[in-house]
Protein backbone atom coordinates (compact mmCIF):
# COMPACT_ATOMS: atom_id res chain seq x y z
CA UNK A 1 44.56 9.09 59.47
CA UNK A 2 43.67 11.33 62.56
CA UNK A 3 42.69 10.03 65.84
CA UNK A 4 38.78 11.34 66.56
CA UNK A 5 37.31 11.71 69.37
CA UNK A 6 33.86 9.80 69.65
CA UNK A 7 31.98 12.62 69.61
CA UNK A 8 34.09 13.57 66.18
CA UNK A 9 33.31 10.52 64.74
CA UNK A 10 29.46 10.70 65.29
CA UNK A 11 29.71 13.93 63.76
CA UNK A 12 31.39 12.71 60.48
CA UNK A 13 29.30 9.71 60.14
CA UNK A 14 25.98 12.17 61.08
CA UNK A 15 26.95 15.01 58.30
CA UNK A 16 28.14 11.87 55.90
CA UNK A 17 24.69 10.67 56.54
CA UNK A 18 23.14 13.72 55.50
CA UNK A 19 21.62 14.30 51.97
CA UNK A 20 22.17 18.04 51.19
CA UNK A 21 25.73 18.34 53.12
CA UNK A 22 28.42 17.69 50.52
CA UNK A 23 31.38 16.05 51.05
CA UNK A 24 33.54 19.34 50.94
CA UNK A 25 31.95 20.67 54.01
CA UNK A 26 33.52 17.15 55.73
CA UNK A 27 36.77 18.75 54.38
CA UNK A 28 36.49 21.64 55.77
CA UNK A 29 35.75 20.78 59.14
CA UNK A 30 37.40 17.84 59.38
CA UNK A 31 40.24 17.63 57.00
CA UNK A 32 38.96 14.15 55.42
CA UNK A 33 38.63 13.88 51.80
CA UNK A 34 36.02 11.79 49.99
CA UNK A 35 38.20 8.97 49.82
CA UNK A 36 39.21 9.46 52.80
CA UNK A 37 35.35 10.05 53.93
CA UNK A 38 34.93 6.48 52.52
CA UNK A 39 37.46 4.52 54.25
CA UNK A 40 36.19 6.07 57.78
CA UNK A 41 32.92 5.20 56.78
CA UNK A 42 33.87 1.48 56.25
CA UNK A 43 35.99 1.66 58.79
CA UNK A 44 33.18 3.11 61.57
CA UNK A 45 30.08 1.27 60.59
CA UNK A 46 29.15 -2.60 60.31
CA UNK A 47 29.16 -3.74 56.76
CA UNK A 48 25.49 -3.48 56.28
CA UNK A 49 24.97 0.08 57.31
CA UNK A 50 28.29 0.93 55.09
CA UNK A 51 26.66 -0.63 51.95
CA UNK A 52 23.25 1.03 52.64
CA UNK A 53 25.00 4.60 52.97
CA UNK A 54 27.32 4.02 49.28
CA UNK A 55 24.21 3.08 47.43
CA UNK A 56 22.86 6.11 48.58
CA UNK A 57 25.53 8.74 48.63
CA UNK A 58 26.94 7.24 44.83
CA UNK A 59 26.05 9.64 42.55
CA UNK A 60 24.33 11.94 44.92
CA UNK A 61 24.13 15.17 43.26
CA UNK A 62 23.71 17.20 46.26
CA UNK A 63 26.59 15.36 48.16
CA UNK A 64 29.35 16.65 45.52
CA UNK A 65 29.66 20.96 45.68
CA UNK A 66 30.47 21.07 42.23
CA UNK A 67 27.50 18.98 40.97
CA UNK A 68 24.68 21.29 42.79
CA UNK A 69 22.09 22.77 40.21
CA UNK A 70 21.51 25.44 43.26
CA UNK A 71 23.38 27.89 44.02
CA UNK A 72 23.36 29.26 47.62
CA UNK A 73 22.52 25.38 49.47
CA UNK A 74 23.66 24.84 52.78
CA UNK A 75 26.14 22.36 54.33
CA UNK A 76 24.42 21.71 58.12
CA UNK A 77 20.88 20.57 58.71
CA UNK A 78 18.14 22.39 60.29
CA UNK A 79 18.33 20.97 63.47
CA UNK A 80 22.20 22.04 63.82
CA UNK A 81 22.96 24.72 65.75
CA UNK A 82 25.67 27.13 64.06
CA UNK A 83 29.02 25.29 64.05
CA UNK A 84 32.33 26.81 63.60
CA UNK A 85 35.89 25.40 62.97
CA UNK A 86 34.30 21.70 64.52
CA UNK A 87 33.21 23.40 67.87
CA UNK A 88 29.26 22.71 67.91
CA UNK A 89 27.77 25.16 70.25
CA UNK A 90 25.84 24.68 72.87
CA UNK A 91 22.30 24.09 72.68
């Protein structure tokens, strides 16, 4: 697995956090697929807060691109600024 930086790994575990930002858009930016996604997870967080976030990302429609009943949803929250290739620009 690839070394983050700490401010990568907040990122991951903030967008992993997020409802409406699927697990492809982790891919994109940061290479990690869901599996992958899950291990960091469990790896990053105390066993607790790792439980709390599978019960709520299992079966999360809107956390799986394919599984979306919309069409044009976006994968970074409102209070993001635009983000490009995992540079986050500055606010």
């Amino acid at each position: 697995m690839v070394n983050f930086t700490d401010q990568d790994k907040d990122r991951i575990i903030e967008m992993a956090w997020e409802d409406r930002t699927p697990f492809e858009a982790l891919t994109f930016q940061f290479g990690l697929n869901e599996p992958q996604i899950i291990q960091f997870m469990r790896r990053e967080m105390r066993p607790n807060s790792f439980k709390m976030w599978r019960k709520r990302v299992k079966g999360r429609t809107t956390k799986h691109q394919k599984l979306r009943t919309f069409e044009n949803g976006r994968f970074k929250c409102s209070r993001q600024k635009h983000i490009t290739h995992n540079t986050i620009s500055k606010r």
